[in-house]
C-alpha atoms as a PDB file:
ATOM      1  CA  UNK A   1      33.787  39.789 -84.555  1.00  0.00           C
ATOM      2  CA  UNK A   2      36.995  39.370 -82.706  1.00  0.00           C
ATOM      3  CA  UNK A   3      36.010  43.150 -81.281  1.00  0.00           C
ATOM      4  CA  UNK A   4      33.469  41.871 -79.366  1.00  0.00           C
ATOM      5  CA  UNK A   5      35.300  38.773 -78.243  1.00  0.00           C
ATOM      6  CA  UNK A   6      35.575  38.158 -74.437  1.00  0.00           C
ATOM      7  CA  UNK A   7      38.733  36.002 -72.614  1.00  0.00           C
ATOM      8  CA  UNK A   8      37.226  34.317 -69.765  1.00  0.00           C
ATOM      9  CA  UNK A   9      39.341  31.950 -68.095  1.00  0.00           C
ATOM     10  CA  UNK A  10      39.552  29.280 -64.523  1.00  0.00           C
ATOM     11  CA  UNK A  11      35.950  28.446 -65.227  1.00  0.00           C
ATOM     12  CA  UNK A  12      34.340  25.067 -63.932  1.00  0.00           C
ATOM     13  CA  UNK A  13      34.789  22.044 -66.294  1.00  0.00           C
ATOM     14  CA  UNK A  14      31.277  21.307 -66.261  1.00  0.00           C
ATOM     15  CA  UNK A  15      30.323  25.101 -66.726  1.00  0.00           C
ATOM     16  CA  UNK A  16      27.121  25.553 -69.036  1.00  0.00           C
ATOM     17  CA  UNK A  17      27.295  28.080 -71.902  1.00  0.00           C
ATOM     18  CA  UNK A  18      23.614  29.845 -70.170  1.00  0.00           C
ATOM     19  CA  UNK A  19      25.756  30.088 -66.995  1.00  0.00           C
ATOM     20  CA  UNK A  20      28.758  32.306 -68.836  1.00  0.00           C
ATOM     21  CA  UNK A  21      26.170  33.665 -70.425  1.00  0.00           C
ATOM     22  CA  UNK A  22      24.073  34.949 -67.367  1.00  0.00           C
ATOM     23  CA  UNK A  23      27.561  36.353 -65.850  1.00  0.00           C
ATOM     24  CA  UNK A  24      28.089  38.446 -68.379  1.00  0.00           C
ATOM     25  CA  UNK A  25      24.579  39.842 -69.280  1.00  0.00           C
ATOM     26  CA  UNK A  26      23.767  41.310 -66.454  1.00  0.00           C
ATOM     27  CA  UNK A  27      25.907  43.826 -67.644  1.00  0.00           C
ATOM     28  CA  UNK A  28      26.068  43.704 -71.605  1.00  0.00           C
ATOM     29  CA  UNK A  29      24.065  42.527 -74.314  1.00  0.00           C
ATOM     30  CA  UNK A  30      25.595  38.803 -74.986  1.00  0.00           C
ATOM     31  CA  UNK A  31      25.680  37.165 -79.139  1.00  0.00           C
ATOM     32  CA  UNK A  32      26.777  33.647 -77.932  1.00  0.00           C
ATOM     33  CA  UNK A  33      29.039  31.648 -76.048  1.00  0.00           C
ATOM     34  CA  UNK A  34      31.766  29.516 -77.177  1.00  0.00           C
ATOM     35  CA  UNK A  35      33.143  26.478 -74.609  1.00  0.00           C
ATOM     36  CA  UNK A  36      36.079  24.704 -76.400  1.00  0.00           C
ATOM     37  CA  UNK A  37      36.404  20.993 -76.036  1.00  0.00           C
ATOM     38  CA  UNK A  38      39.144  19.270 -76.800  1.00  0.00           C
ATOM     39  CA  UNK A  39      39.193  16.030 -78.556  1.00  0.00           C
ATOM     40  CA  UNK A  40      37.522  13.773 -76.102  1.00  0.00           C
ATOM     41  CA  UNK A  41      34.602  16.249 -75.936  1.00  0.00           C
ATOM     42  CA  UNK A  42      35.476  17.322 -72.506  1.00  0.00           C
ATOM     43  CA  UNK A  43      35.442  20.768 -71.887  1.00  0.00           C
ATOM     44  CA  UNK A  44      38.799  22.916 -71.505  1.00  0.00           C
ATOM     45  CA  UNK A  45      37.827  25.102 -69.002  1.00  0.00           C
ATOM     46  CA  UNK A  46      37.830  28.423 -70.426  1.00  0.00           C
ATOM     47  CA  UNK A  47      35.372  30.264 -73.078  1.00  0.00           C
ATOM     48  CA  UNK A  48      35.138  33.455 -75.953  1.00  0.00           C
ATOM     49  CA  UNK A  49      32.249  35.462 -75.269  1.00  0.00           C
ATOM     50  CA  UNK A  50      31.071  37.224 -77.979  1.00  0.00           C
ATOM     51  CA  UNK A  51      29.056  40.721 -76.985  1.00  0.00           C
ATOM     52  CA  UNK A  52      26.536  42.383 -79.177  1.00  0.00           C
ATOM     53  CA  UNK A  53      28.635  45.923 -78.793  1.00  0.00           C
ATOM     54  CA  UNK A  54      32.293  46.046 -78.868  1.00  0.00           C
ATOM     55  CA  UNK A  55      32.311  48.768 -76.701  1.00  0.00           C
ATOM     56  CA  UNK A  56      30.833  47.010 -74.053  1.00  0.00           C
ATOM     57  CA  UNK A  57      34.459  44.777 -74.058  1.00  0.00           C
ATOM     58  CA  UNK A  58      36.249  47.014 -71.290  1.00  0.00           C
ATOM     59  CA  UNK A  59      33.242  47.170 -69.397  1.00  0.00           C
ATOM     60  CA  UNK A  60      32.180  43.701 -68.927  1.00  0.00           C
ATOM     61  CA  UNK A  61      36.477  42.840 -68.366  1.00  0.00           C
ATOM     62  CA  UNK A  62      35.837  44.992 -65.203  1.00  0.00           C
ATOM     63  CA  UNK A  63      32.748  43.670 -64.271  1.00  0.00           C
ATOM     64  CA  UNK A  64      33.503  39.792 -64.275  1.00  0.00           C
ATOM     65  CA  UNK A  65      37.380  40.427 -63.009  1.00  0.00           C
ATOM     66  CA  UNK A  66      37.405  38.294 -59.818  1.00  0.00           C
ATOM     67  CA  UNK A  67      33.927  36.502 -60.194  1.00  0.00           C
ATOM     68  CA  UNK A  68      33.117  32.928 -59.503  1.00  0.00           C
ATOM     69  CA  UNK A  69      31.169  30.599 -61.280  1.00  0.00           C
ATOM     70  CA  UNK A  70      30.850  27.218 -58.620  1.00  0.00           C
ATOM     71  CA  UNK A  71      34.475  28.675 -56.922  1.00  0.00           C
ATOM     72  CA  UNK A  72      36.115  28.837 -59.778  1.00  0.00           C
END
Protein backbone atom coordinates (compact mmCIF):
# COMPACT_ATOMS: atom_id res chain seq x y z
CA UNK A 1 0.00 0.00 0.00
CA UNK A 2 2.66 2.46 0.87
CA UNK A 3 3.73 1.85 -3.11
CA UNK A 4 0.97 3.57 -4.21
CA UNK A 5 1.08 6.28 -1.59
CA UNK A 6 1.18 9.94 -2.84
CA UNK A 7 2.94 13.13 -0.68
CA UNK A 8 0.92 16.05 -1.46
CA UNK A 9 1.66 18.98 0.47
CA UNK A 10 0.68 23.32 0.85
CA UNK A 11 -2.90 22.33 0.20
CA UNK A 12 -5.91 24.61 1.39
CA UNK A 13 -7.10 23.95 5.01
CA UNK A 14 -10.52 23.58 3.97
CA UNK A 15 -9.50 21.32 0.91
CA UNK A 16 -12.16 18.44 0.24
CA UNK A 17 -10.88 14.86 -0.20
CA UNK A 18 -13.14 14.85 -4.02
CA UNK A 19 -11.02 17.96 -4.77
CA UNK A 20 -7.40 16.00 -4.20
CA UNK A 21 -9.04 13.48 -5.62
CA UNK A 22 -10.10 15.17 -9.00
CA UNK A 23 -6.32 16.60 -9.22
CA UNK A 24 -4.93 13.58 -9.34
CA UNK A 25 -7.33 11.46 -11.54
CA UNK A 26 -7.20 13.12 -14.37
CA UNK A 27 -4.15 11.42 -14.72
CA UNK A 28 -4.24 8.04 -12.65
CA UNK A 29 -6.67 5.77 -11.36
CA UNK A 30 -7.20 7.12 -7.55
CA UNK A 31 -8.11 4.22 -4.28
CA UNK A 32 -8.84 7.04 -1.72
CA UNK A 33 -7.78 10.03 -0.11
CA UNK A 34 -6.51 10.54 3.27
CA UNK A 35 -6.70 14.40 4.93
CA UNK A 36 -5.10 14.21 8.45
CA UNK A 37 -6.63 16.22 11.21
CA UNK A 38 -5.13 16.87 14.11
CA UNK A 39 -6.75 16.76 17.42
CA UNK A 40 -9.22 19.55 17.18
CA UNK A 41 -10.53 18.01 13.92
CA UNK A 42 -9.09 20.72 11.86
CA UNK A 43 -7.40 19.75 8.95
CA UNK A 44 -3.41 19.84 8.66
CA UNK A 45 -3.07 20.87 5.38
CA UNK A 46 -1.49 18.17 3.56
CA UNK A 47 -2.83 14.54 2.35
CA UNK A 48 -1.58 10.58 1.23
CA UNK A 49 -3.08 9.71 -1.91
CA UNK A 50 -3.35 6.32 -2.46
CA UNK A 51 -3.33 5.25 -6.47
CA UNK A 52 -4.80 2.08 -7.80
CA UNK A 53 -1.21 1.30 -9.71
CA UNK A 54 2.02 1.93 -8.12
CA UNK A 55 3.47 2.64 -11.20
CA UNK A 56 1.43 5.43 -11.82
CA UNK A 57 3.48 7.15 -8.50
CA UNK A 58 6.26 8.96 -10.72
CA UNK A 59 3.80 9.93 -13.10
CA UNK A 60 1.19 11.64 -11.19
CA UNK A 61 4.52 13.39 -8.88
CA UNK A 62 5.16 15.09 -12.31
CA UNK A 63 1.86 15.85 -13.15
CA UNK A 64 0.61 17.69 -9.90
CA UNK A 65 4.34 19.32 -9.24
CA UNK A 66 3.45 23.05 -9.16
CA UNK A 67 -0.47 22.79 -9.19
CA UNK A 68 -2.91 24.79 -7.20
CA UNK A 69 -5.82 23.86 -5.47
CA UNK A 70 -7.66 27.60 -4.35
CA UNK A 71 -3.72 29.19 -4.64
CA UNK A 72 -2.33 26.96 -2.65
Amino acid sequence: MLARRVYLMNLPYDAYPHEVEGLCKEFAPVKSVVIPRDPNGLPRGYAFVYLKNASDVKKVIEYVDGRHIRSR
